[in-house]
N, C-alpha and C. Protein backbone atom coordinates (compact mmCIF):
# COMPACT_ATOMS: atom_id res chain seq x y z
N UNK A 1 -2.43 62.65 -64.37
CA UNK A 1 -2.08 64.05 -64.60
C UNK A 1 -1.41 64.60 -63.34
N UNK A 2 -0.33 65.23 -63.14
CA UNK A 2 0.53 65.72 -62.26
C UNK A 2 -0.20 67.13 -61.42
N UNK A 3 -0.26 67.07 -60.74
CA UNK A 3 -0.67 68.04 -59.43
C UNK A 3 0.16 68.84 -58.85
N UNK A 4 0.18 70.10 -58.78
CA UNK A 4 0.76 70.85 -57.77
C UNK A 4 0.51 71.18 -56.17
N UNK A 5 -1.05 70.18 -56.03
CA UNK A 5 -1.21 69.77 -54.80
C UNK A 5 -0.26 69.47 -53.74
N UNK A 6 0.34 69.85 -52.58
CA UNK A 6 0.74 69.75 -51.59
C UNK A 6 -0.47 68.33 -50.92
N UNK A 7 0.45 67.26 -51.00
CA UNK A 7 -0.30 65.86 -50.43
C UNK A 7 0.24 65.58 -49.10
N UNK A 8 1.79 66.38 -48.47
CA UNK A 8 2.14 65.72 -47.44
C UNK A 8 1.82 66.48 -46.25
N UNK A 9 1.93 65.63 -44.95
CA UNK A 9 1.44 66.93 -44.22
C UNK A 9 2.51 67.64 -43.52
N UNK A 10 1.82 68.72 -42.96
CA UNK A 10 3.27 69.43 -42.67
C UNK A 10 3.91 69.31 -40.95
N UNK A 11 4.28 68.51 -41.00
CA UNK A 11 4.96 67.84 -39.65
C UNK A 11 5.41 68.94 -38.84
N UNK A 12 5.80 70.15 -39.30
CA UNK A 12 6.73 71.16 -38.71
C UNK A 12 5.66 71.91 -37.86
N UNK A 13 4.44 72.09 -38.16
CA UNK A 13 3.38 72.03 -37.27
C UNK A 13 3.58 71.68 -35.72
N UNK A 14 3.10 72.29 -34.77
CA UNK A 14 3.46 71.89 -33.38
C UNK A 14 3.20 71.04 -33.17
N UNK A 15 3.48 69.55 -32.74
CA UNK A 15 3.43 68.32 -32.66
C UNK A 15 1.93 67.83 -33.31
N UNK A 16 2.69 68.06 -34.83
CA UNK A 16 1.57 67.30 -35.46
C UNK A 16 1.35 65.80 -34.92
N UNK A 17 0.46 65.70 -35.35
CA UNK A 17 0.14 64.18 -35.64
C UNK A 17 -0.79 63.65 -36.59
N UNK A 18 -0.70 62.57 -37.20
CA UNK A 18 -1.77 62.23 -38.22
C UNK A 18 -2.38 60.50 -37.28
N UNK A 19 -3.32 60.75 -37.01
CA UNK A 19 -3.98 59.35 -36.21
C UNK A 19 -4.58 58.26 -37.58
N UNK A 20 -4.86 56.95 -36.70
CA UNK A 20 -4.66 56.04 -37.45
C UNK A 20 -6.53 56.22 -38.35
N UNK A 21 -7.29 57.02 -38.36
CA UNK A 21 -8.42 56.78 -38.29
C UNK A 21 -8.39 58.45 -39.56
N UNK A 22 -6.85 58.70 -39.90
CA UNK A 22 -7.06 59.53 -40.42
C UNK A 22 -7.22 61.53 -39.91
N UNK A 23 -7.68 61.10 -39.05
CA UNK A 23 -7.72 62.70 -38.50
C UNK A 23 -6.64 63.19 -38.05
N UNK A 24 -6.47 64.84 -38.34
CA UNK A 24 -4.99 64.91 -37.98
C UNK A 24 -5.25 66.24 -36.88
N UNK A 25 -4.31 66.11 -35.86
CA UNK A 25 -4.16 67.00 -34.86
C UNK A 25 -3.00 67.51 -34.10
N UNK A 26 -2.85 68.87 -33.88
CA UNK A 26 -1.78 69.44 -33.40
C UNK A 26 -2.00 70.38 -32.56
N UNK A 27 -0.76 71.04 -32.07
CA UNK A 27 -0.94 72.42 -31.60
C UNK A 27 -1.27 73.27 -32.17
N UNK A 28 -0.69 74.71 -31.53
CA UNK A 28 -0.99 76.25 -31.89
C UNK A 28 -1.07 76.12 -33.54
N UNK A 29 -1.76 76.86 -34.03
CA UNK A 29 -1.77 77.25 -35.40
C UNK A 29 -1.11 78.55 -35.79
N UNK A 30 -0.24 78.49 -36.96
CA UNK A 30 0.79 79.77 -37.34
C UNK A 30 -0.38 80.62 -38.35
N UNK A 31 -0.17 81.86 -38.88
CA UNK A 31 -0.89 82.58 -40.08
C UNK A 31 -1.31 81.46 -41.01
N UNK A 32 0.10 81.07 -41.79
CA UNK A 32 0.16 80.52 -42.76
C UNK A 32 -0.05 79.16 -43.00
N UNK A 33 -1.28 78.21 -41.77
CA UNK A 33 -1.16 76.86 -41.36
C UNK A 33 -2.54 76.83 -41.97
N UNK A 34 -3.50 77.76 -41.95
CA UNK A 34 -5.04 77.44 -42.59
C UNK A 34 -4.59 77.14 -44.23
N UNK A 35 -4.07 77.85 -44.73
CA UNK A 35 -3.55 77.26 -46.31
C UNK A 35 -2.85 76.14 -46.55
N UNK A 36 -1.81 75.35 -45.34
CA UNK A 36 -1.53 74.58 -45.56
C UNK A 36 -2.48 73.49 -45.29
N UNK A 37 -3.02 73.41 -44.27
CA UNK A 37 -4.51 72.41 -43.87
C UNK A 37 -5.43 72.58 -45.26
N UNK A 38 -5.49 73.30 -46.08
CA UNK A 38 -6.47 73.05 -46.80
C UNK A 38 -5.56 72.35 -48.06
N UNK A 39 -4.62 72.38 -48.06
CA UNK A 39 -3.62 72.14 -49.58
C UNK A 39 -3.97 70.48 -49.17
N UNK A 40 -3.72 69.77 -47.20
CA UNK A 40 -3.90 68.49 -47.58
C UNK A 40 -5.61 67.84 -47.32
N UNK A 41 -6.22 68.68 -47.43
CA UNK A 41 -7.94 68.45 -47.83
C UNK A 41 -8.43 68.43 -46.60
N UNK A 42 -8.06 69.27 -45.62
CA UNK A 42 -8.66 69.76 -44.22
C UNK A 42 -10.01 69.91 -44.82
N UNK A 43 -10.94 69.86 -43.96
CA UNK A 43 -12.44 70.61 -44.36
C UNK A 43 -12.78 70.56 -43.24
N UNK A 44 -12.54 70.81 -42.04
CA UNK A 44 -12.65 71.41 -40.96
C UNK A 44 -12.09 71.51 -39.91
N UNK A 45 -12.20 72.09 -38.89
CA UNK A 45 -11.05 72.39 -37.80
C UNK A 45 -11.79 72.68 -36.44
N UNK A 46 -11.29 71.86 -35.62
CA UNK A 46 -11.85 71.89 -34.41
C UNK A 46 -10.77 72.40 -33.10
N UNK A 47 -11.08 73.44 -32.58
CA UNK A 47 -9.95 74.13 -31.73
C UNK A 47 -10.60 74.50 -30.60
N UNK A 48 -9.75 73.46 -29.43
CA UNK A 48 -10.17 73.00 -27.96
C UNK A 48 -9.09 74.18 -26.99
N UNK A 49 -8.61 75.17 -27.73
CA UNK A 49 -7.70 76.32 -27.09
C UNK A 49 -8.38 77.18 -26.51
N UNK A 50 -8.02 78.16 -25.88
CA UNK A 50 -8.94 79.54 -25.44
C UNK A 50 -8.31 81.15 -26.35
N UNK A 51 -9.20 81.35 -26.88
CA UNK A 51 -8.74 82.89 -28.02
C UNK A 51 -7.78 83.44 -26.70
N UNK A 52 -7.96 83.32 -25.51
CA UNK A 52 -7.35 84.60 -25.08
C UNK A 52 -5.91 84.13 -24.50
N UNK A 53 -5.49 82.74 -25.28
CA UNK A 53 -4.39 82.79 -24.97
C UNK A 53 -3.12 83.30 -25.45
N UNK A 54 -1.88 83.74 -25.17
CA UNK A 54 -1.10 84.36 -25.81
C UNK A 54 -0.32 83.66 -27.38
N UNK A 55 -0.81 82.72 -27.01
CA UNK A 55 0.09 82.00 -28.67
C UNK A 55 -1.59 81.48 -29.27
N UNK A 56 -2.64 81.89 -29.10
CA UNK A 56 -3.79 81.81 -30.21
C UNK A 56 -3.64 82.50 -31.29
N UNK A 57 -4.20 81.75 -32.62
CA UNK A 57 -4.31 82.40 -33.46
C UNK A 57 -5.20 83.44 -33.84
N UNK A 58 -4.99 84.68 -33.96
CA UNK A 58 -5.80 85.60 -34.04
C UNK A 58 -6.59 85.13 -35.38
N UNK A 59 -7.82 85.35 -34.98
CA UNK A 59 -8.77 85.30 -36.25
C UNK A 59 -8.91 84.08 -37.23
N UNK A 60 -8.81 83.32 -36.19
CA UNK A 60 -8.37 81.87 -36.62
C UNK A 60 -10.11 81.24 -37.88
N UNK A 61 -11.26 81.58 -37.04
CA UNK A 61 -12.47 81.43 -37.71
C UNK A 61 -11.87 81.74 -39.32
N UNK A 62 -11.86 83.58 -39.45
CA UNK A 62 -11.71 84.13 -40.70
C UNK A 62 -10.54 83.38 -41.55
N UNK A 63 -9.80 83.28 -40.86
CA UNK A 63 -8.38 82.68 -41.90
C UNK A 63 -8.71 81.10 -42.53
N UNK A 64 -9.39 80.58 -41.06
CA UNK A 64 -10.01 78.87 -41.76
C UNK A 64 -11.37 79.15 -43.20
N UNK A 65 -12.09 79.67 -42.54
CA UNK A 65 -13.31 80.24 -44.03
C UNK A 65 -12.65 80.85 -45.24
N UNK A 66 -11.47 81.33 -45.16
CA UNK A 66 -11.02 82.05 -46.29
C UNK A 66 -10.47 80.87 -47.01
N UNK A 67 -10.64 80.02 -46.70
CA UNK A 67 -10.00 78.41 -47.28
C UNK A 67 -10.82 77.51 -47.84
N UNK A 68 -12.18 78.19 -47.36
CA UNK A 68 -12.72 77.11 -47.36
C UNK A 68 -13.15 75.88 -46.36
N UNK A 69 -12.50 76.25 -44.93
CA UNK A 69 -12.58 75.02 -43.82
C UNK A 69 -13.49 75.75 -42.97
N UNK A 70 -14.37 74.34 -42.66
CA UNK A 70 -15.42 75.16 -41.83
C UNK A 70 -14.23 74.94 -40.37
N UNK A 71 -15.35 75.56 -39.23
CA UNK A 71 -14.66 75.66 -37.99
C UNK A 71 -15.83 75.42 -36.66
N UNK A 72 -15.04 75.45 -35.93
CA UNK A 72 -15.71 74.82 -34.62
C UNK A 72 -14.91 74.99 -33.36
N UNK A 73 -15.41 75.76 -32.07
CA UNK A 73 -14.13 75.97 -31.55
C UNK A 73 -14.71 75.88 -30.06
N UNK A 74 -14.26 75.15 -29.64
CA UNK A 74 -14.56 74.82 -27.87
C UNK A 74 -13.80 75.32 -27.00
N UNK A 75 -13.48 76.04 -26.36
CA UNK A 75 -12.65 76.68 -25.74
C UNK A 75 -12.41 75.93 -24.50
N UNK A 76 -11.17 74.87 -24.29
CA UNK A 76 -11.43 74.10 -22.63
C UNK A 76 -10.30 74.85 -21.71
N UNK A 77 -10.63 75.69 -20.82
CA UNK A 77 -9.76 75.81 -19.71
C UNK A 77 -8.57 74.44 -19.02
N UNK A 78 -7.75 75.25 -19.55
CA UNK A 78 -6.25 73.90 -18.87
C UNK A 78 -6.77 73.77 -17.89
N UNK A 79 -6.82 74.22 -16.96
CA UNK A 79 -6.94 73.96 -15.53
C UNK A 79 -8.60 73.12 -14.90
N UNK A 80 -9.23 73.40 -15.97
CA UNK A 80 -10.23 72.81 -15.30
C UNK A 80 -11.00 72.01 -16.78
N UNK A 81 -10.67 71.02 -17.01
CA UNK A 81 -11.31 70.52 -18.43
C UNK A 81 -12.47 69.23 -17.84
N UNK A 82 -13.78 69.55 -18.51
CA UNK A 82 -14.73 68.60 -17.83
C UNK A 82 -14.73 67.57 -19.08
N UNK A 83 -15.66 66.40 -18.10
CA UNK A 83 -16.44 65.85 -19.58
C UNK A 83 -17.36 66.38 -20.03
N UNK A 84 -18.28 67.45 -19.32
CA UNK A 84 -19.24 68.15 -21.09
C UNK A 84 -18.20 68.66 -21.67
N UNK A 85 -17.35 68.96 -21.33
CA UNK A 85 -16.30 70.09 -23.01
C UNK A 85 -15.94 67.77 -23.93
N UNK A 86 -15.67 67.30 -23.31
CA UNK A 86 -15.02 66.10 -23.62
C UNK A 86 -16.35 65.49 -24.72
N UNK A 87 -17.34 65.46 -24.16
CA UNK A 87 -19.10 65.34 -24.79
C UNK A 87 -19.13 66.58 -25.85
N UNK A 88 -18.84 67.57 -25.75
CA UNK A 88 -18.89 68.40 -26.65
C UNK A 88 -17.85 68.44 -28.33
N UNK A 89 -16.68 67.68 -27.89
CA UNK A 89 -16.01 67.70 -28.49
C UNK A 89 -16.08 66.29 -29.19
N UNK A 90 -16.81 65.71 -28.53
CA UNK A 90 -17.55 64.07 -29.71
C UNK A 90 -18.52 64.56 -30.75
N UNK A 91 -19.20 65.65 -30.03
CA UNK A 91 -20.72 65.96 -30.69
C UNK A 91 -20.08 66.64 -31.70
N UNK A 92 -18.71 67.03 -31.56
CA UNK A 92 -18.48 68.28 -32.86
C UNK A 92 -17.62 67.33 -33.90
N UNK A 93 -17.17 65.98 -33.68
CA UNK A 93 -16.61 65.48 -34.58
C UNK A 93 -17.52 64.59 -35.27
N UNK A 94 -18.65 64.13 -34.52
CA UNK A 94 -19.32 63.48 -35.40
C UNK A 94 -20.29 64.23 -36.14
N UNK A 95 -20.22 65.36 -35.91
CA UNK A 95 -21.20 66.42 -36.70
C UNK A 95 -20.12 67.20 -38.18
N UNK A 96 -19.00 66.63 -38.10
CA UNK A 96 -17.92 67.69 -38.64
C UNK A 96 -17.93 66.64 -39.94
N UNK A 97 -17.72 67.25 -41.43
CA UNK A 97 -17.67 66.65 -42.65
C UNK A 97 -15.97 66.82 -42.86
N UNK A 98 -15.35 65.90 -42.69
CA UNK A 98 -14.11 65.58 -42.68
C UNK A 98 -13.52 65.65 -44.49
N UNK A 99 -12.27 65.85 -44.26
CA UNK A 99 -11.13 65.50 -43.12
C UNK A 99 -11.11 66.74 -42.09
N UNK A 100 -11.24 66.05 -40.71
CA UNK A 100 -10.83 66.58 -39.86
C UNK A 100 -9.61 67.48 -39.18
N UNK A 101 -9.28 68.28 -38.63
CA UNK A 101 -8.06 68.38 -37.95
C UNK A 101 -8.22 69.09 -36.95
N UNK A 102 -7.84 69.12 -35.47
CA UNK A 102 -8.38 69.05 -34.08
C UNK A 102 -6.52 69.51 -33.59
N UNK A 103 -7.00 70.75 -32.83
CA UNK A 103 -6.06 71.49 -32.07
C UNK A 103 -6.03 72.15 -31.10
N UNK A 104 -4.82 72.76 -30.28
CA UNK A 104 -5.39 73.42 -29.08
C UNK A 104 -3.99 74.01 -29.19
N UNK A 105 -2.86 74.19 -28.28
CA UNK A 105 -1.58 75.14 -28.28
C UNK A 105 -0.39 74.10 -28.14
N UNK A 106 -1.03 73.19 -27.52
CA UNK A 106 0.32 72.11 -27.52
C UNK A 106 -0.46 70.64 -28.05
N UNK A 107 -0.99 70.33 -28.06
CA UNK A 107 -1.72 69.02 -28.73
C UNK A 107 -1.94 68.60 -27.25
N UNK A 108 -2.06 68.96 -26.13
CA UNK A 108 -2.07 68.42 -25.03
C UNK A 108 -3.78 67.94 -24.83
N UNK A 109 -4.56 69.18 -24.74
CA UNK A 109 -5.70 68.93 -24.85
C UNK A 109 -6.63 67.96 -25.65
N UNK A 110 -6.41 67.80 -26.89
CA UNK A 110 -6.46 67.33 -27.98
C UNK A 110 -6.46 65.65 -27.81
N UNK A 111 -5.39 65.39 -27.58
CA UNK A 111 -4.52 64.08 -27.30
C UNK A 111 -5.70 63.59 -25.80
N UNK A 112 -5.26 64.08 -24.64
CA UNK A 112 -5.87 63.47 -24.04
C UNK A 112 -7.42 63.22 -24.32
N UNK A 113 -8.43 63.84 -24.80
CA UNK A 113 -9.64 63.82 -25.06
C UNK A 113 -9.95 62.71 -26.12
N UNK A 114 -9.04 62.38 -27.19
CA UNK A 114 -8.66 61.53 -27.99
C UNK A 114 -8.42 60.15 -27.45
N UNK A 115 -7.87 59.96 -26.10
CA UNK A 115 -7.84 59.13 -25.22
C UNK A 115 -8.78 58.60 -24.64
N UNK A 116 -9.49 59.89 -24.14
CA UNK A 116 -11.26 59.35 -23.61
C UNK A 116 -11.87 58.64 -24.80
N UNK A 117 -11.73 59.11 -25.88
CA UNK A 117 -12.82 58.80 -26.83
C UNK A 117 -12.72 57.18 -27.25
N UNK A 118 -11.07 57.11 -27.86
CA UNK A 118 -10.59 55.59 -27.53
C UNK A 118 -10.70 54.67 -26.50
N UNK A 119 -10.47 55.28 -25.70
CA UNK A 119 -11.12 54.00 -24.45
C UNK A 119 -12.72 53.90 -24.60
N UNK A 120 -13.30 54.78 -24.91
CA UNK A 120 -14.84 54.19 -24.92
C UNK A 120 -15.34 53.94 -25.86
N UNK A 121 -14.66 53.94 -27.21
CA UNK A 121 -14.75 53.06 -28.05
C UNK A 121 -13.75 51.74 -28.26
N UNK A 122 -13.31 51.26 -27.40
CA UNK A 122 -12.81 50.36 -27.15
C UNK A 122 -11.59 49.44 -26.99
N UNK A 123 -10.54 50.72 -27.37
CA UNK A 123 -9.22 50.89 -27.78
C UNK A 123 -8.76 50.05 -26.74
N UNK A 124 -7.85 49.42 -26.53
CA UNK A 124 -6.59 48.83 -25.46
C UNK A 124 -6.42 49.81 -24.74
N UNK A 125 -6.10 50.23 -23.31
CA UNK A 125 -6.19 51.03 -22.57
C UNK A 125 -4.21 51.05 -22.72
N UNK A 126 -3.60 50.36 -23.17
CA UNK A 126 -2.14 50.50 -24.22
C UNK A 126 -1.92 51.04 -24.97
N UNK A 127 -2.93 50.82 -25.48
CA UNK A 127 -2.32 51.49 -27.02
C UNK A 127 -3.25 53.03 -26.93
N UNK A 128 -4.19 53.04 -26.25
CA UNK A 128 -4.47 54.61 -26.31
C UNK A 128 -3.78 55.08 -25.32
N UNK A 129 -3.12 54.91 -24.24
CA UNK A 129 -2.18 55.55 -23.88
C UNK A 129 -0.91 55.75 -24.37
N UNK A 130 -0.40 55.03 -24.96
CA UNK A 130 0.71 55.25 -26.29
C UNK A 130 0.10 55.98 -27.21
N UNK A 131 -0.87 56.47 -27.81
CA UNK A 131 -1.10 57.50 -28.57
C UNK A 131 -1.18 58.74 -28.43
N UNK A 132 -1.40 58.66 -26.97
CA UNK A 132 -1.51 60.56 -26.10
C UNK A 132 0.05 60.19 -25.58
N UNK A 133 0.94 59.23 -25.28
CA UNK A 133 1.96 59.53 -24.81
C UNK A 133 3.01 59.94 -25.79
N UNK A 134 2.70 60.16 -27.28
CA UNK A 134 3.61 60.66 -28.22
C UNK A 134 3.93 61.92 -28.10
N UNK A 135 2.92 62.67 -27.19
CA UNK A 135 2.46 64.20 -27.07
C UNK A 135 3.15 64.47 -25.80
N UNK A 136 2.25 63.67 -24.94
CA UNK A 136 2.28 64.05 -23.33
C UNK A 136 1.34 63.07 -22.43
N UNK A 137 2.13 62.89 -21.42
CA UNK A 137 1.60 61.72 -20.66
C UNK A 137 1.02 62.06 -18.73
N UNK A 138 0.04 62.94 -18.77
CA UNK A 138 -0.62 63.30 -17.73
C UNK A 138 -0.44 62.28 -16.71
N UNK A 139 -0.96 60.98 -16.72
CA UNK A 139 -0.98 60.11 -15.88
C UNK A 139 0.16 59.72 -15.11
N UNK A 140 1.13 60.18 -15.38
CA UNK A 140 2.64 59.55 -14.87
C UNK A 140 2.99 60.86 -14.79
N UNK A 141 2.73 62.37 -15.03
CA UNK A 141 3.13 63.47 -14.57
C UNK A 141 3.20 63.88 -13.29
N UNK A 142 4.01 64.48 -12.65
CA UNK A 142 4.08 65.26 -11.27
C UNK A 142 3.81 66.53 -11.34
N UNK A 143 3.76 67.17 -12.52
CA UNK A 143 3.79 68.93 -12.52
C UNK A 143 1.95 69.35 -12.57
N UNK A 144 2.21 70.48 -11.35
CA UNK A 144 0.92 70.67 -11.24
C UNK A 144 0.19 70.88 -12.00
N UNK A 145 0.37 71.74 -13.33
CA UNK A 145 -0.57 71.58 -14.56
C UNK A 145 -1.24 70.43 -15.42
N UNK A 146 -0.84 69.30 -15.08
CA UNK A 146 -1.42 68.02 -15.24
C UNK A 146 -2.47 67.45 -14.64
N UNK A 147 -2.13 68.09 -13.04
CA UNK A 147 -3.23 67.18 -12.22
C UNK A 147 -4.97 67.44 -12.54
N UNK A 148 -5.10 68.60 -13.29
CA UNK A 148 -6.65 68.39 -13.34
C UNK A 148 -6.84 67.50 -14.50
N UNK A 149 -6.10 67.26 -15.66
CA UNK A 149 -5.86 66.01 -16.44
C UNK A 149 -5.56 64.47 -16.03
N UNK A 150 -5.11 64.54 -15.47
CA UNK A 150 -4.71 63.23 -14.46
C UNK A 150 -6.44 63.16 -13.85
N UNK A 151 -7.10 63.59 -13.33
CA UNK A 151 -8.21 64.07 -12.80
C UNK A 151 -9.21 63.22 -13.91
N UNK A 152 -9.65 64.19 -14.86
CA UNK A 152 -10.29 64.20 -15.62
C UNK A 152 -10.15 62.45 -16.30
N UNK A 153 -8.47 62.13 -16.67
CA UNK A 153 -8.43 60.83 -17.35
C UNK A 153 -8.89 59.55 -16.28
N UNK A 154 -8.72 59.71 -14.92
CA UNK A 154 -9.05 58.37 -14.42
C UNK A 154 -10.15 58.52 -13.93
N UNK A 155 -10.88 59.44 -14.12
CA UNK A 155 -13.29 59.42 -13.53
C UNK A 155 -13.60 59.03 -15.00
């Protein structure tokens, strides 16, 4: 029977991505991005941004519940991102009833933490750096907004 379901995802999203394990993650979220996350069977949303940044989505909680997606939201300071936010953000995916989808303003945050998680579950220290380098590649960066990432990825 034919569906008017929306099955694809919507790439136009700030550097979406769909990972191999299924979970999908991007940047900033627009108004109209909680309806599309739920059209491809989002059921929850995990957002590693800070509300008080200027491209946050206002009211991001209310707009995800009005869908139906639960939410979860860690707020990691760019400049200073630890491993408890990194521990926190394991505890919230393995607690989260998927499908997943995990964001912050540029997928920067996101990606690298995604990195930690792969290397300690056992990933090629290759190929999870080719997976955060689709986004952004801290480790080989010079610009000072990296270095507490650069930081964070090699302890």
């Amino acid at each position: 029977m034919p569906s008017d379901k929306v099955t694809t995802d919507p790439a136009d999203i700030c550097n979406w991505q769909r990972r191999p394990d299924g979970i999908t993650t991007s940047g900033r979220l627009l108004p109209g991005d909680p309806a599309r996350l739920a059209a491809i069977g989002v059921r929850h949303v995990i957002n590693l941004a800070l509300d008080s940044h200027p491209e946050a989505l206002a009211d991001e909680a209310a707009l995800l519940a009005q869908q139906g997606i639960a939410y979860t939201h860690i707020p990691v300071p760019f400049d200073a991102p630890t491993r408890d936010h990194v521990a926190a953000f394991e505890a919230a995916l393995e607690a989260a009833e998927g499908p997943v989808h995990v964001h912050c303003i540029m997928n920067y945050r996101v990606t690298a933490f995604f990195y930690l998680l792969d290397r300690a579950r056992g990933l090629p220290e290759q190929e999870a750096a080719a997976r955060m380098a689709r986004v952004w590649d801290p480790p080989t960066s010079d610009e000072p907004a990296a270095q507490p990432w650069k930081a964070l990825l090699q302890g």
